[in-house]
C-alpha atoms as a PDB file:
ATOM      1  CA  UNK A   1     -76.689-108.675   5.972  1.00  0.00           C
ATOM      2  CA  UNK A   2     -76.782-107.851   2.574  1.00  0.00           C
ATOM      3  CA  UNK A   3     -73.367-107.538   0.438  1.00  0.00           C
ATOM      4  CA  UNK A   4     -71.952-104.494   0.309  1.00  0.00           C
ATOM      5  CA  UNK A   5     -73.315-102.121  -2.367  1.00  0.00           C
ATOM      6  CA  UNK A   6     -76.248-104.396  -3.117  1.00  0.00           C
ATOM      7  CA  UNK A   7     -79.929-102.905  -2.173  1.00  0.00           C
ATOM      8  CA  UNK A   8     -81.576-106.774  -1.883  1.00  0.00           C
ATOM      9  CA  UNK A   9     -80.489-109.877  -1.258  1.00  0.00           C
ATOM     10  CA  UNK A  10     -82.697-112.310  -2.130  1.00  0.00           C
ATOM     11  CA  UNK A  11     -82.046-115.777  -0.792  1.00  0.00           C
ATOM     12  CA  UNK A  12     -84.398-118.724  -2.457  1.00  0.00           C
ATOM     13  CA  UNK A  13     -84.446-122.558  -3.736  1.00  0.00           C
ATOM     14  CA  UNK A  14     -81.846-122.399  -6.551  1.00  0.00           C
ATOM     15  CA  UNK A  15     -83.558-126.093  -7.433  1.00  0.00           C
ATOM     16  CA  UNK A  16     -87.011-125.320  -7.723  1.00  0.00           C
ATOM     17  CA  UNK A  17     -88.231-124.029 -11.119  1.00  0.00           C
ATOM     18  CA  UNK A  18     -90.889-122.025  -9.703  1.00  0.00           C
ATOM     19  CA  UNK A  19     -88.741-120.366  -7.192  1.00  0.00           C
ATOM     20  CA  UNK A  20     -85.809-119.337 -10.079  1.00  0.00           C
ATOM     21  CA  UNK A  21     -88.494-118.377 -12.145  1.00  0.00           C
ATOM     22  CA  UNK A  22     -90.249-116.287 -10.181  1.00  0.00           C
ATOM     23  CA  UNK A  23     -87.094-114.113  -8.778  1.00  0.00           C
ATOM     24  CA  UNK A  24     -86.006-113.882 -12.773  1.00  0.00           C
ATOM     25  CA  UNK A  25     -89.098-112.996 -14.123  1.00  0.00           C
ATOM     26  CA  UNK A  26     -89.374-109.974 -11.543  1.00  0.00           C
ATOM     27  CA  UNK A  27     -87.252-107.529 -13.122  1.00  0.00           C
ATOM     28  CA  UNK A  28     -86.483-105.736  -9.825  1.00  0.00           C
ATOM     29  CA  UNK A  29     -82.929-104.191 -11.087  1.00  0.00           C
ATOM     30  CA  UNK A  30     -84.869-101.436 -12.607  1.00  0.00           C
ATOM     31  CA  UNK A  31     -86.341-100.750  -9.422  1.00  0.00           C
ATOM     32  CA  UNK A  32     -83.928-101.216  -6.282  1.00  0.00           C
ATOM     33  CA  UNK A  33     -80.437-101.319  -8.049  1.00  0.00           C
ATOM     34  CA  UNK A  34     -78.148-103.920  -7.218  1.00  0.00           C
ATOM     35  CA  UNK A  35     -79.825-107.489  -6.790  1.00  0.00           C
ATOM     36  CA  UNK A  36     -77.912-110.182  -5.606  1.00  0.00           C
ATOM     37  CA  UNK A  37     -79.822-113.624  -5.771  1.00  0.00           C
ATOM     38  CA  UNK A  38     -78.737-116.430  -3.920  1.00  0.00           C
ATOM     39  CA  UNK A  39     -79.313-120.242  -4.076  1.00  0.00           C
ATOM     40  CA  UNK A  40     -80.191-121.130  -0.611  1.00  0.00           C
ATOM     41  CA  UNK A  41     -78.156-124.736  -1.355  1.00  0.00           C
ATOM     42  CA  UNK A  42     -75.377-122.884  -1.795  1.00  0.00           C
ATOM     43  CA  UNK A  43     -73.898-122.434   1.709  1.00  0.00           C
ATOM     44  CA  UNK A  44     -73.287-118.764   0.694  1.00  0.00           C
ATOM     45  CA  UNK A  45     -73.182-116.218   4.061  1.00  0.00           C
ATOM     46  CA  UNK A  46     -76.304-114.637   3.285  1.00  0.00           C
ATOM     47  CA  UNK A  47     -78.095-117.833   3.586  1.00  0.00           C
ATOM     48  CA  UNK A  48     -76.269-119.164   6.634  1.00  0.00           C
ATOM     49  CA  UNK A  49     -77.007-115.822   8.770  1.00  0.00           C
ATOM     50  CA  UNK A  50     -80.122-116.588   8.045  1.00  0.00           C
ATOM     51  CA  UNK A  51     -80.208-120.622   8.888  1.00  0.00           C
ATOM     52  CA  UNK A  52     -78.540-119.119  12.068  1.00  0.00           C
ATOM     53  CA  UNK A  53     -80.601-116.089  12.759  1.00  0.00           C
ATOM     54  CA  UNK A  54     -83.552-119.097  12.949  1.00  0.00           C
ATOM     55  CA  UNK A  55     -85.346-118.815   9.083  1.00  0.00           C
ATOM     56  CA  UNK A  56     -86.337-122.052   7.834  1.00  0.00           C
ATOM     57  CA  UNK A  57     -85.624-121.998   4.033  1.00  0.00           C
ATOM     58  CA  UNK A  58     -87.648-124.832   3.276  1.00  0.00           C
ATOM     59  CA  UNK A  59     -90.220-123.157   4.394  1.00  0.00           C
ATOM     60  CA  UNK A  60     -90.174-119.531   3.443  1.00  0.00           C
ATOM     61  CA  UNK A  61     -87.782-117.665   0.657  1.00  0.00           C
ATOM     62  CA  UNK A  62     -86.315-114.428   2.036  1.00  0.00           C
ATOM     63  CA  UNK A  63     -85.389-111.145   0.731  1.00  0.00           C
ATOM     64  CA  UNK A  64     -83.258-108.528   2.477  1.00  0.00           C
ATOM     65  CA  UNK A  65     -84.126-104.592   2.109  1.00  0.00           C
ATOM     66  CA  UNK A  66     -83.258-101.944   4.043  1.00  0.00           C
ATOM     67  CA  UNK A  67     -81.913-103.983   6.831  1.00  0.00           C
ATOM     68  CA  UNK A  68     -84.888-105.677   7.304  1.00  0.00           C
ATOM     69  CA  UNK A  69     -85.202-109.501   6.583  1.00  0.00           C
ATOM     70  CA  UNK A  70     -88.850-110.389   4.611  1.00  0.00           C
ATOM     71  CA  UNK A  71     -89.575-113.758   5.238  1.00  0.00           C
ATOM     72  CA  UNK A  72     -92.050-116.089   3.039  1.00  0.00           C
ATOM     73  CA  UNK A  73     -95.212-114.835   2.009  1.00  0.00           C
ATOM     74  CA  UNK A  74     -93.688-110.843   3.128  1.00  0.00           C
ATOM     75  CA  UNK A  75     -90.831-111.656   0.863  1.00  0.00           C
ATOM     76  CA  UNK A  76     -93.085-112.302  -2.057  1.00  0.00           C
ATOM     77  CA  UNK A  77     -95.268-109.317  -1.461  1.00  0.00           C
ATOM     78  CA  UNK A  78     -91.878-107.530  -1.193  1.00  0.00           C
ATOM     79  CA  UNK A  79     -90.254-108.369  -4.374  1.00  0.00           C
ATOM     80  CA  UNK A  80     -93.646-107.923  -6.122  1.00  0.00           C
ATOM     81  CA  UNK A  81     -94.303-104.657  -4.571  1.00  0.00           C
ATOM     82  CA  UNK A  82     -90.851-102.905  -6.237  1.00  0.00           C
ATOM     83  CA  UNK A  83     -90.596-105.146  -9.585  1.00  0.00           C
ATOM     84  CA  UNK A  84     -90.712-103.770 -12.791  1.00  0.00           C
ATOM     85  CA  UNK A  85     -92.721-106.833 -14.352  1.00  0.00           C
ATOM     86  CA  UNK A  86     -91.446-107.920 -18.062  1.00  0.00           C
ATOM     87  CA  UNK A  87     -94.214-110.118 -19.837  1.00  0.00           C
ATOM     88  CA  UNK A  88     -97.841-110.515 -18.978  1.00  0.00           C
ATOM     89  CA  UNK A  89     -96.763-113.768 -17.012  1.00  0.00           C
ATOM     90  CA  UNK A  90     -94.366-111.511 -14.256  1.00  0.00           C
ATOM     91  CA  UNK A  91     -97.393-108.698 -13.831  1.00  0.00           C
ATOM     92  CA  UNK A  92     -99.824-111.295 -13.082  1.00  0.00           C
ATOM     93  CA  UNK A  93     -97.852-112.792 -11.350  1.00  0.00           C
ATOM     94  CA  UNK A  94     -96.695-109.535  -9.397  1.00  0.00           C
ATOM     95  CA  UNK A  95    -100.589-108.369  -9.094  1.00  0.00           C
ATOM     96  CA  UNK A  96    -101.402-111.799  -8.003  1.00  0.00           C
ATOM     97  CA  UNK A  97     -98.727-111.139  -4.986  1.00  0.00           C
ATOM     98  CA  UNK A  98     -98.438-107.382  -4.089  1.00  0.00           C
ATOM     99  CA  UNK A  99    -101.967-107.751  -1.891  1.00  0.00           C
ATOM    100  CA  UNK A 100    -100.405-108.878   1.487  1.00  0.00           C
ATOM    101  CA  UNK A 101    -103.486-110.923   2.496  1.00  0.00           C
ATOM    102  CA  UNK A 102    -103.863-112.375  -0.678  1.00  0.00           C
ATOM    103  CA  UNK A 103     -99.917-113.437  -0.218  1.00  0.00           C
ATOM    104  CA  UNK A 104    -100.698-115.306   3.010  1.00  0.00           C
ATOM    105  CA  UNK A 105    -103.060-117.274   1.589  1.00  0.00           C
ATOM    106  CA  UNK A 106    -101.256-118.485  -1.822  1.00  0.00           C
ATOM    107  CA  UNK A 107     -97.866-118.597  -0.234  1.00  0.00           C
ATOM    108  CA  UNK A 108     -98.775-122.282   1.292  1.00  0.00           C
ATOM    109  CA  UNK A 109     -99.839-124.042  -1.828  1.00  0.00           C
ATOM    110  CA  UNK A 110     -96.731-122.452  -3.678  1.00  0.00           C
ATOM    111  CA  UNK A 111     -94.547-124.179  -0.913  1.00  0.00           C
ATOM    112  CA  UNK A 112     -96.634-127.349  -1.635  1.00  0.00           C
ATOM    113  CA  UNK A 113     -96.007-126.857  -5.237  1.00  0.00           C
ATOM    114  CA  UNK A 114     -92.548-126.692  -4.906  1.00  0.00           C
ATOM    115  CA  UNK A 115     -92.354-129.615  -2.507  1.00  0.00           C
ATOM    116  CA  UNK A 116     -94.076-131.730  -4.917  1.00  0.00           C
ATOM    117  CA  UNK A 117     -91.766-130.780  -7.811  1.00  0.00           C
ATOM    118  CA  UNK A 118     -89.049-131.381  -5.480  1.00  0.00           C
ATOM    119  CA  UNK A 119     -89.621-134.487  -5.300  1.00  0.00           C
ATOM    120  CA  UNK A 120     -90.994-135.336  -8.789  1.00  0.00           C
ATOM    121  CA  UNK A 121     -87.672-134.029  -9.985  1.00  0.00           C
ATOM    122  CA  UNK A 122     -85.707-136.423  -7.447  1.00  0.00           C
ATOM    123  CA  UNK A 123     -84.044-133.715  -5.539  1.00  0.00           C
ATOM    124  CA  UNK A 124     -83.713-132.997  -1.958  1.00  0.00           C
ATOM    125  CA  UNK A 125     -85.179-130.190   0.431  1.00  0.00           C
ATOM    126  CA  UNK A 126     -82.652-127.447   1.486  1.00  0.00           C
ATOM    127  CA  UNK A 127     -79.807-128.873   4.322  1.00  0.00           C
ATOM    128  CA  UNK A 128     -78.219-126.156   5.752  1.00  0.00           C
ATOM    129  CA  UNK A 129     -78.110-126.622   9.309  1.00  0.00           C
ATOM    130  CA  UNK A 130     -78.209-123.639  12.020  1.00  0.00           C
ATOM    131  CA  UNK A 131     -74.026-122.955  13.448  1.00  0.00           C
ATOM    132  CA  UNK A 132     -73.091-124.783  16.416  1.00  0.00           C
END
């Protein structure tokens, strides 16, 4: 799914703060190689396979490793897991994260967060719309 020669995709809000924060300040070139982030509101093919393959990215951010699609609070874990943290912000923010259980719990006031800053900021959830 992922393009060739890139290790991760990592598909995520391009319009919330937290979200393009978060995937910049984990400095996860050093780690897996090739990164290729991409704003879910884009359209791009990453993001519609997933839209089609049934991922709600309103819901959830997703990263792509090894094949494998990590979905929400497993993408975060992910992604913290292998970054190579710049900045006492990204490794708390990465130590915060890499505990799986920990992850599940967070993950749904970070989606309320960025709903709420979603809207505060006047923009629009995420419309891509699974292929006919």
């Amino acid at each position: 799914m992922a393009n060739p020669g890139t290790e991760m995709t990592i598909v995520y809000d391009g319009e919330c703060p937290f979200c393009r924060n978060y995937v910049r300040l984990m400095a996860l070139r050093k780690a897996v190689g090739a990164v290729d982030l991409v704003d879910a509101r884009s359209g791009a093919p990453a993001a519609r396979r997933l839209v089609d393959l049934g991922y709600d990215l309103n819901e959830g951010m997703a990263a792509i490793y090894g094949g494998t699609v990590y979905y929400g609070s497993d993408a975060v874990v992910l992604i913290s897991t292998l970054s190579r943290e710049r900045g006492a912000a990204a490794r708390f923010l990465a130590a915060l994260l890499r505990d799986p259980a920990r992850a599940k719990l967070l993950y749904p006031a970070m989606k309320l967060g960025r709903r709420v800053v979603l809207r505060l900021l006047g923009r629009s959830e995420i419309a891509l719309e699974r292929s006919a």
